[in-house]
PDB file of N, CA and C in Angstrom:
ATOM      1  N   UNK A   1      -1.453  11.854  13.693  1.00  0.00           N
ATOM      2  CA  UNK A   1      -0.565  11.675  12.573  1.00  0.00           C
ATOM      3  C   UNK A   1       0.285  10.434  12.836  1.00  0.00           C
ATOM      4  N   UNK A   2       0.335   9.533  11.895  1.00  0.00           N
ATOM      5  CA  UNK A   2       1.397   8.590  11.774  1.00  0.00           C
ATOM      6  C   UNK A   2       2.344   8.714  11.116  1.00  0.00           C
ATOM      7  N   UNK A   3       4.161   7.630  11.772  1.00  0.00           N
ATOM      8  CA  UNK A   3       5.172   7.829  10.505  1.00  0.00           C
ATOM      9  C   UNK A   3       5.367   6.300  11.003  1.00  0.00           C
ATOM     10  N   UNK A   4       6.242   6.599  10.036  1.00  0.00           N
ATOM     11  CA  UNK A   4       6.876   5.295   9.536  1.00  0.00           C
ATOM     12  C   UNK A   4       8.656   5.025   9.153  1.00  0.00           C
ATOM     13  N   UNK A   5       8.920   4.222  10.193  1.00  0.00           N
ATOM     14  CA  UNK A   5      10.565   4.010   9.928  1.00  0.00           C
ATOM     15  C   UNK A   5      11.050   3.515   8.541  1.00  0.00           C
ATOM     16  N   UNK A   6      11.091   4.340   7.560  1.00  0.00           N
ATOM     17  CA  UNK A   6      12.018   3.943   6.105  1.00  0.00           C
ATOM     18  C   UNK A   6      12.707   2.984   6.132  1.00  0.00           C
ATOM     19  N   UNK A   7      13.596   2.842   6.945  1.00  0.00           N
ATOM     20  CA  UNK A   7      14.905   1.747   7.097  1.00  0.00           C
ATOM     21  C   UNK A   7      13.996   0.543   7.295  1.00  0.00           C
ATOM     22  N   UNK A   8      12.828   0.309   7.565  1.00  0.00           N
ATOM     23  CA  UNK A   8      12.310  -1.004   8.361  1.00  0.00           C
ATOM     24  C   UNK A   8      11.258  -1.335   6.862  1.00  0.00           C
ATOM     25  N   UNK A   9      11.064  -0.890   5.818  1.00  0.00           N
ATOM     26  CA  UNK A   9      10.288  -0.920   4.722  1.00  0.00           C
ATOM     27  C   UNK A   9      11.142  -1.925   3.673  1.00  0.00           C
ATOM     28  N   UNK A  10      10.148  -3.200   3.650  1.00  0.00           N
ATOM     29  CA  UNK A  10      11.108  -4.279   2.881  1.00  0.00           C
ATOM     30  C   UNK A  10      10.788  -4.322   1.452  1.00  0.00           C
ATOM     31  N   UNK A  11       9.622  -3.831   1.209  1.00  0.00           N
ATOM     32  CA  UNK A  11       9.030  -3.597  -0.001  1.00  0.00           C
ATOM     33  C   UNK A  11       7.261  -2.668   0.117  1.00  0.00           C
ATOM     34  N   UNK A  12       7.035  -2.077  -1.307  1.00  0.00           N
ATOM     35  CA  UNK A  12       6.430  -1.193  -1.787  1.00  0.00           C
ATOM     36  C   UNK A  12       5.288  -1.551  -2.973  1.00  0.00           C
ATOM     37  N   UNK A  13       4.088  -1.315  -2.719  1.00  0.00           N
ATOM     38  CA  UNK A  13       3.516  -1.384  -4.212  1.00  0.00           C
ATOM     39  C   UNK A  13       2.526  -1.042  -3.949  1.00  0.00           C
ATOM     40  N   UNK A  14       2.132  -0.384  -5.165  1.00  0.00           N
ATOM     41  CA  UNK A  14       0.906   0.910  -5.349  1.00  0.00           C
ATOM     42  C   UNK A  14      -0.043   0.042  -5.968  1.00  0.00           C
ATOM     43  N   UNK A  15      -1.783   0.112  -5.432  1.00  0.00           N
ATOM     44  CA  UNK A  15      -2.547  -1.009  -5.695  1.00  0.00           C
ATOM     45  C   UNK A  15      -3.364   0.495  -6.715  1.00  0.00           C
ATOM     46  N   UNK A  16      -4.052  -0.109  -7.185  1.00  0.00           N
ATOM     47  CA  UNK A  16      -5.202   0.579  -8.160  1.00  0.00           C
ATOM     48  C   UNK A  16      -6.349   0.696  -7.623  1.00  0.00           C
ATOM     49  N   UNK A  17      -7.328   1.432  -8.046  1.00  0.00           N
ATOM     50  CA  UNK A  17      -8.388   1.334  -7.198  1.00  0.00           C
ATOM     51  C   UNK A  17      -8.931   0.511  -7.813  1.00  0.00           C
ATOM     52  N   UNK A  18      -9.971  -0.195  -6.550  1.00  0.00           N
ATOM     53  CA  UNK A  18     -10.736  -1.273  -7.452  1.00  0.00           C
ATOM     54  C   UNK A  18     -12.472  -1.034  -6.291  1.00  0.00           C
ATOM     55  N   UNK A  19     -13.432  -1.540  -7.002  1.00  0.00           N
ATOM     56  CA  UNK A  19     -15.036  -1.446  -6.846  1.00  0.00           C
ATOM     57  C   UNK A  19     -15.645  -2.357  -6.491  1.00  0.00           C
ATOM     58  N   UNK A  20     -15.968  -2.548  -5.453  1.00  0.00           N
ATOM     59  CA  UNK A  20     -16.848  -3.603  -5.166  1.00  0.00           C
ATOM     60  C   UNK A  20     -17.766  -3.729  -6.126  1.00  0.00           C
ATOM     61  N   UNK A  21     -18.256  -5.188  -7.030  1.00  0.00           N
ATOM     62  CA  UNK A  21     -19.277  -4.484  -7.748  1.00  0.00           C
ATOM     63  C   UNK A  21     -21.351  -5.634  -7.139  1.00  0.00           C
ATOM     64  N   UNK A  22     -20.659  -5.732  -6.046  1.00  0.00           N
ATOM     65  CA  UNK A  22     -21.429  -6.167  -5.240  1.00  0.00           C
ATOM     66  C   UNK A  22     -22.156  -7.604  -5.342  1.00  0.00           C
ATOM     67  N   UNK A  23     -21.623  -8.003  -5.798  1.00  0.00           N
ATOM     68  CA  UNK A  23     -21.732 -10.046  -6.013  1.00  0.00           C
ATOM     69  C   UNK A  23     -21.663 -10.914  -4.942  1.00  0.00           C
ATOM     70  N   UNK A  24     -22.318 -12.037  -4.681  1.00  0.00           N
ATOM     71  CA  UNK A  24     -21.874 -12.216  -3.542  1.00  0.00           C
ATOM     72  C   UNK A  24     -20.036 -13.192  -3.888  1.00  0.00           C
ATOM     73  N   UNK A  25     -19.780 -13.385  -4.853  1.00  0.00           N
ATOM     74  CA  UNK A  25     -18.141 -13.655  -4.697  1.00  0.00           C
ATOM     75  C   UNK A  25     -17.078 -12.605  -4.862  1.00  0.00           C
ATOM     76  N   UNK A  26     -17.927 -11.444  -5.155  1.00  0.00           N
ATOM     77  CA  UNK A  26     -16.868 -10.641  -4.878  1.00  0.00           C
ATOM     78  C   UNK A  26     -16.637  -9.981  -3.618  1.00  0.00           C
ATOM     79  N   UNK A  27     -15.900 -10.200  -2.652  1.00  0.00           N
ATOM     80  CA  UNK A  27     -15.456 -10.200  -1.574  1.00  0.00           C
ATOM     81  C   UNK A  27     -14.402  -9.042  -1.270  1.00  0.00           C
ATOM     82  N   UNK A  28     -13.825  -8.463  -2.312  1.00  0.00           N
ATOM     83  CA  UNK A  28     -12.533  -7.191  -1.705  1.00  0.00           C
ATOM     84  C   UNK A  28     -13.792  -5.684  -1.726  1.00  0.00           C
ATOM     85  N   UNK A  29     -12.860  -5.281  -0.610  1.00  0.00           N
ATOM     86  CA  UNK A  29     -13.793  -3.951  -0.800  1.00  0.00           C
ATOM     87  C   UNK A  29     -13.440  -2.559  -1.589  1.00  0.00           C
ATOM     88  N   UNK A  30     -14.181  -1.604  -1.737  1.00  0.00           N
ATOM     89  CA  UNK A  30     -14.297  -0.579  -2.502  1.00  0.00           C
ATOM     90  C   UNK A  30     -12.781  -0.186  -1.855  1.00  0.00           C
ATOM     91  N   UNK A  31     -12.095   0.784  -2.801  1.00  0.00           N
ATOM     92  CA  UNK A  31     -11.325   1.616  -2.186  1.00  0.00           C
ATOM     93  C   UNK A  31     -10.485   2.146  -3.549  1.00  0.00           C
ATOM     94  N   UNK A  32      -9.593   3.500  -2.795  1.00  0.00           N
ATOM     95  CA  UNK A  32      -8.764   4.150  -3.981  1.00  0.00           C
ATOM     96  C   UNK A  32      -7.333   3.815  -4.285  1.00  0.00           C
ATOM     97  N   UNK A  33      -6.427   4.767  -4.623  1.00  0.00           N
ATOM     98  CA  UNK A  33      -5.495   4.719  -5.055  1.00  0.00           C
ATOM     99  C   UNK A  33      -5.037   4.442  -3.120  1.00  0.00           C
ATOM    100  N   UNK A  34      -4.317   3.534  -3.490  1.00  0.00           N
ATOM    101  CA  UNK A  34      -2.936   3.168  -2.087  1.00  0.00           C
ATOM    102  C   UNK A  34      -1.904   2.018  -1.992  1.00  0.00           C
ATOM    103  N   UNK A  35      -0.838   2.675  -1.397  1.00  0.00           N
ATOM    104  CA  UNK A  35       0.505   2.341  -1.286  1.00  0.00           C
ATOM    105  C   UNK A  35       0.529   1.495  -0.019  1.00  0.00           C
ATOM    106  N   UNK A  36       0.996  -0.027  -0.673  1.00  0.00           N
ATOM    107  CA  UNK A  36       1.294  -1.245   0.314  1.00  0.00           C
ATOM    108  C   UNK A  36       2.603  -1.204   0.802  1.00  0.00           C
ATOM    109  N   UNK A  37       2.759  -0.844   1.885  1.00  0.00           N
ATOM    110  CA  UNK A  37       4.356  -1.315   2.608  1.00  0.00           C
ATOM    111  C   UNK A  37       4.511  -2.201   3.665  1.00  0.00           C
ATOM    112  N   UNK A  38       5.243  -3.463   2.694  1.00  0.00           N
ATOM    113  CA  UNK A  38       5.503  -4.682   3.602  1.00  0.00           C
ATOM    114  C   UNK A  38       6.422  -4.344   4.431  1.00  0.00           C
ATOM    115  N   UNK A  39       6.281  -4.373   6.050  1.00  0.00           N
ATOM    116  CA  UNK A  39       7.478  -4.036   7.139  1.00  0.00           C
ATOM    117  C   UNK A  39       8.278  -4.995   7.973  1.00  0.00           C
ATOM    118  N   UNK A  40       7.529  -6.473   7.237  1.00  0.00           N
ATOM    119  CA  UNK A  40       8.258  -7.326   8.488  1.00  0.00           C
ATOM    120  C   UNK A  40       6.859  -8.932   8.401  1.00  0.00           C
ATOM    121  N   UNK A  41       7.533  -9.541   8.789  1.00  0.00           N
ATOM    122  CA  UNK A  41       6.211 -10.730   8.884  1.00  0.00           C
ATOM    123  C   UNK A  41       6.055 -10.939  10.278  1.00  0.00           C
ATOM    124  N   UNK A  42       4.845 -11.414  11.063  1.00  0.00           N
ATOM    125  CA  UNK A  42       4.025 -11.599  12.047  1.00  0.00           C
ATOM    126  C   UNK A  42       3.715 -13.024  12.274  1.00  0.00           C
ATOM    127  N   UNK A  43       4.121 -14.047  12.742  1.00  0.00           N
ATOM    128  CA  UNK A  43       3.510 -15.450  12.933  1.00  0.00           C
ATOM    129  C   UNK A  43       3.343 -16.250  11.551  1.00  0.00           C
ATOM    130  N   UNK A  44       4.598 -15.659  10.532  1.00  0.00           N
ATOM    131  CA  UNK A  44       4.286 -16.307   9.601  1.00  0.00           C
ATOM    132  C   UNK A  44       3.661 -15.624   8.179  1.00  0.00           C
ATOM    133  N   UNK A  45       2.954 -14.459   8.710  1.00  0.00           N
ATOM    134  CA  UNK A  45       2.152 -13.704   7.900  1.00  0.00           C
ATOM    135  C   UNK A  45       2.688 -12.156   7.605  1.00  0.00           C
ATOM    136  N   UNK A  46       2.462 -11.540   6.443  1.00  0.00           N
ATOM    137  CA  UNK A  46       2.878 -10.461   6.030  1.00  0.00           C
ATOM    138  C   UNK A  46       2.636  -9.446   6.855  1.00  0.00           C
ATOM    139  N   UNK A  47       3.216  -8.352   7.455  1.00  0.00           N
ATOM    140  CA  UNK A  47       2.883  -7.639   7.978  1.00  0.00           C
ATOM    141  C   UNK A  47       3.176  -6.102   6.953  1.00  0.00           C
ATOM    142  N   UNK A  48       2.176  -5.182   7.211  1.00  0.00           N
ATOM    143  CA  UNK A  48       2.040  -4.515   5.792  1.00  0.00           C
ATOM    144  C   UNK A  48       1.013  -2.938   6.408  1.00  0.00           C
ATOM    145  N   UNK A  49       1.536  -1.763   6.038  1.00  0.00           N
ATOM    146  CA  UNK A  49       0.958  -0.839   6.251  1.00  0.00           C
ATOM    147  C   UNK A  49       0.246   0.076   4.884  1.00  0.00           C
ATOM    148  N   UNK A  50      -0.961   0.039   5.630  1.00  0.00           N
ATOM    149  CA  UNK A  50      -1.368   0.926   3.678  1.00  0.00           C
ATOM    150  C   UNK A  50      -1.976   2.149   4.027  1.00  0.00           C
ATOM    151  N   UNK A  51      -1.512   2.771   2.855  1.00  0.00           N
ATOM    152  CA  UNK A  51      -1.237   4.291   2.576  1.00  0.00           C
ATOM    153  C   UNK A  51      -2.535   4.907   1.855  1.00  0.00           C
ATOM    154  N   UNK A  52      -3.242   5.330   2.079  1.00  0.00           N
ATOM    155  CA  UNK A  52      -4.518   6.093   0.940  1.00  0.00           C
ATOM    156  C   UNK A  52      -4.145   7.336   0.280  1.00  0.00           C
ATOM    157  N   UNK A  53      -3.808   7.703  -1.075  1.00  0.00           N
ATOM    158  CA  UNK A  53      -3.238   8.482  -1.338  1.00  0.00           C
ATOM    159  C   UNK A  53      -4.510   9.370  -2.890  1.00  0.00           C
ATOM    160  N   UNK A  54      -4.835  10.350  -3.422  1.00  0.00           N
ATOM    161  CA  UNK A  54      -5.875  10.742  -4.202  1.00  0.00           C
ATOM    162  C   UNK A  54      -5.614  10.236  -5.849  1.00  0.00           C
ATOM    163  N   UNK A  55      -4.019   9.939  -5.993  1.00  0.00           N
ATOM    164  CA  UNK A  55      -3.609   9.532  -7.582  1.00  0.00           C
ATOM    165  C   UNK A  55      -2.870   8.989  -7.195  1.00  0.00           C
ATOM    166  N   UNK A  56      -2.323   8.535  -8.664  1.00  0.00           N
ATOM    167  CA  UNK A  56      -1.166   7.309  -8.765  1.00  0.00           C
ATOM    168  C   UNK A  56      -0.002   8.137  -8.825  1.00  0.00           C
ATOM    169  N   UNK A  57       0.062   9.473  -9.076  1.00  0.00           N
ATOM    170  CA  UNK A  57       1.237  10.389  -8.631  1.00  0.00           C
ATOM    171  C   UNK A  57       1.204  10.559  -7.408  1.00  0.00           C
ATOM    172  N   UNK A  58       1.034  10.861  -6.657  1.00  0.00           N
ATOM    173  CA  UNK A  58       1.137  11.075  -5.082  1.00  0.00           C
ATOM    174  C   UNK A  58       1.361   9.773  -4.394  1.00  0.00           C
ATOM    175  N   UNK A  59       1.166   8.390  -4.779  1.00  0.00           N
ATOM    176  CA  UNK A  59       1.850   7.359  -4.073  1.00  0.00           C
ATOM    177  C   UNK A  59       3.155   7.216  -5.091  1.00  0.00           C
ATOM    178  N   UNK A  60       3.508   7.723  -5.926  1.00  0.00           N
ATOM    179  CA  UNK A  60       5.132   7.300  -6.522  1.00  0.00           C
ATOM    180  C   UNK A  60       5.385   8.834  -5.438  1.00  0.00           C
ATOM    181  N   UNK A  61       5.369   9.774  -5.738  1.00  0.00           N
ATOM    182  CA  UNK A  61       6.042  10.757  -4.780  1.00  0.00           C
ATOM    183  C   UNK A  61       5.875  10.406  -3.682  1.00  0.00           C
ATOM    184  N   UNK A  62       5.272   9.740  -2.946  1.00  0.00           N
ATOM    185  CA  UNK A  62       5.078   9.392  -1.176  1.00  0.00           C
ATOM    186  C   UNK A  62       6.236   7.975  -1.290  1.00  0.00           C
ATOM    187  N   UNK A  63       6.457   7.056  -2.260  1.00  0.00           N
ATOM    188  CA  UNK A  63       7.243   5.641  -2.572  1.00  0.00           C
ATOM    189  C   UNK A  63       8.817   6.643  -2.461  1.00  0.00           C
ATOM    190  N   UNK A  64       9.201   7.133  -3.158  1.00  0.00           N
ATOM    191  CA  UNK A  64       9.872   8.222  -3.384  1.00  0.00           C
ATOM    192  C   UNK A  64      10.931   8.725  -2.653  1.00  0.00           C
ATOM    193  N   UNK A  65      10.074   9.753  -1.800  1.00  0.00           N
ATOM    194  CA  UNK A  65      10.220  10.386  -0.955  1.00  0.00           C
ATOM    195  C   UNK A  65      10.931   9.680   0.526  1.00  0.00           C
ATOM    196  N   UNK A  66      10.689   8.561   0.450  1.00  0.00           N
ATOM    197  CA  UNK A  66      10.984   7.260   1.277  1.00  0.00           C
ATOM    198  C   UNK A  66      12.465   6.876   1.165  1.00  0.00           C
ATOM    199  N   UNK A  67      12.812   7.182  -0.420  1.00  0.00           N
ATOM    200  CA  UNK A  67      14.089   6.796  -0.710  1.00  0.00           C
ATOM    201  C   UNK A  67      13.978   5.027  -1.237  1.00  0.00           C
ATOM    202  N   UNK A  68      13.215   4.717  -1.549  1.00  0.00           N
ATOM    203  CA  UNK A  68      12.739   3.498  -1.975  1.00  0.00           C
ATOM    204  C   UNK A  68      13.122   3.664  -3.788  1.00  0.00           C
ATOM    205  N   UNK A  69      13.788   2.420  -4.414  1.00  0.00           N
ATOM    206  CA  UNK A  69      13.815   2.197  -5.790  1.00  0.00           C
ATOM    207  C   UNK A  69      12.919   1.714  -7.079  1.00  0.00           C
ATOM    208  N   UNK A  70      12.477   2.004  -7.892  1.00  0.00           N
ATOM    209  CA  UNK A  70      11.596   1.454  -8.610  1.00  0.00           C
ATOM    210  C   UNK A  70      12.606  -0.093  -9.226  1.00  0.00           C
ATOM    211  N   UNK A  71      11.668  -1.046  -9.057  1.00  0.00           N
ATOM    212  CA  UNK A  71      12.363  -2.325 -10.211  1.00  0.00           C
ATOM    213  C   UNK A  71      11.979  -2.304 -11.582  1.00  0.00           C
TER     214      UNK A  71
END
């Protein structure tokens, strides 16, 4: 099991699922509903933990639950 320090979470955002639909320029891979949390940058670069969650309700209740604000 993993957690995650709240206080150290600089920002939040819930991606959609999206499909590889197998091209060769399409390049992102298959995946579902999940919650991006930027924690800090790395050499310049985003540093970012993601969340796999079954709906787009369960990453606002997991965003939430965090104590995190909607804009």
């Amino acid at each position: 099991m993993k957690y995650i320090n709240a206080k150290k979470i600089i920002a939040a955002d819930i991606l959609e699922p999206y499909e590889n639909i197998g091209e060769s320029w399409d390049v992102r891979s298959t995946r579902g509903w999940q919650v991006l949390f930027l924690i800090g940058y790395r050499e310049g670069y985003p540093d970012y933990i993601l969340v796999d969650k079954e709906n787009k309700e369960d990453c606002i209740k997991l965003i939430e639950s965090l104590g995190l604000n909607a804009l």
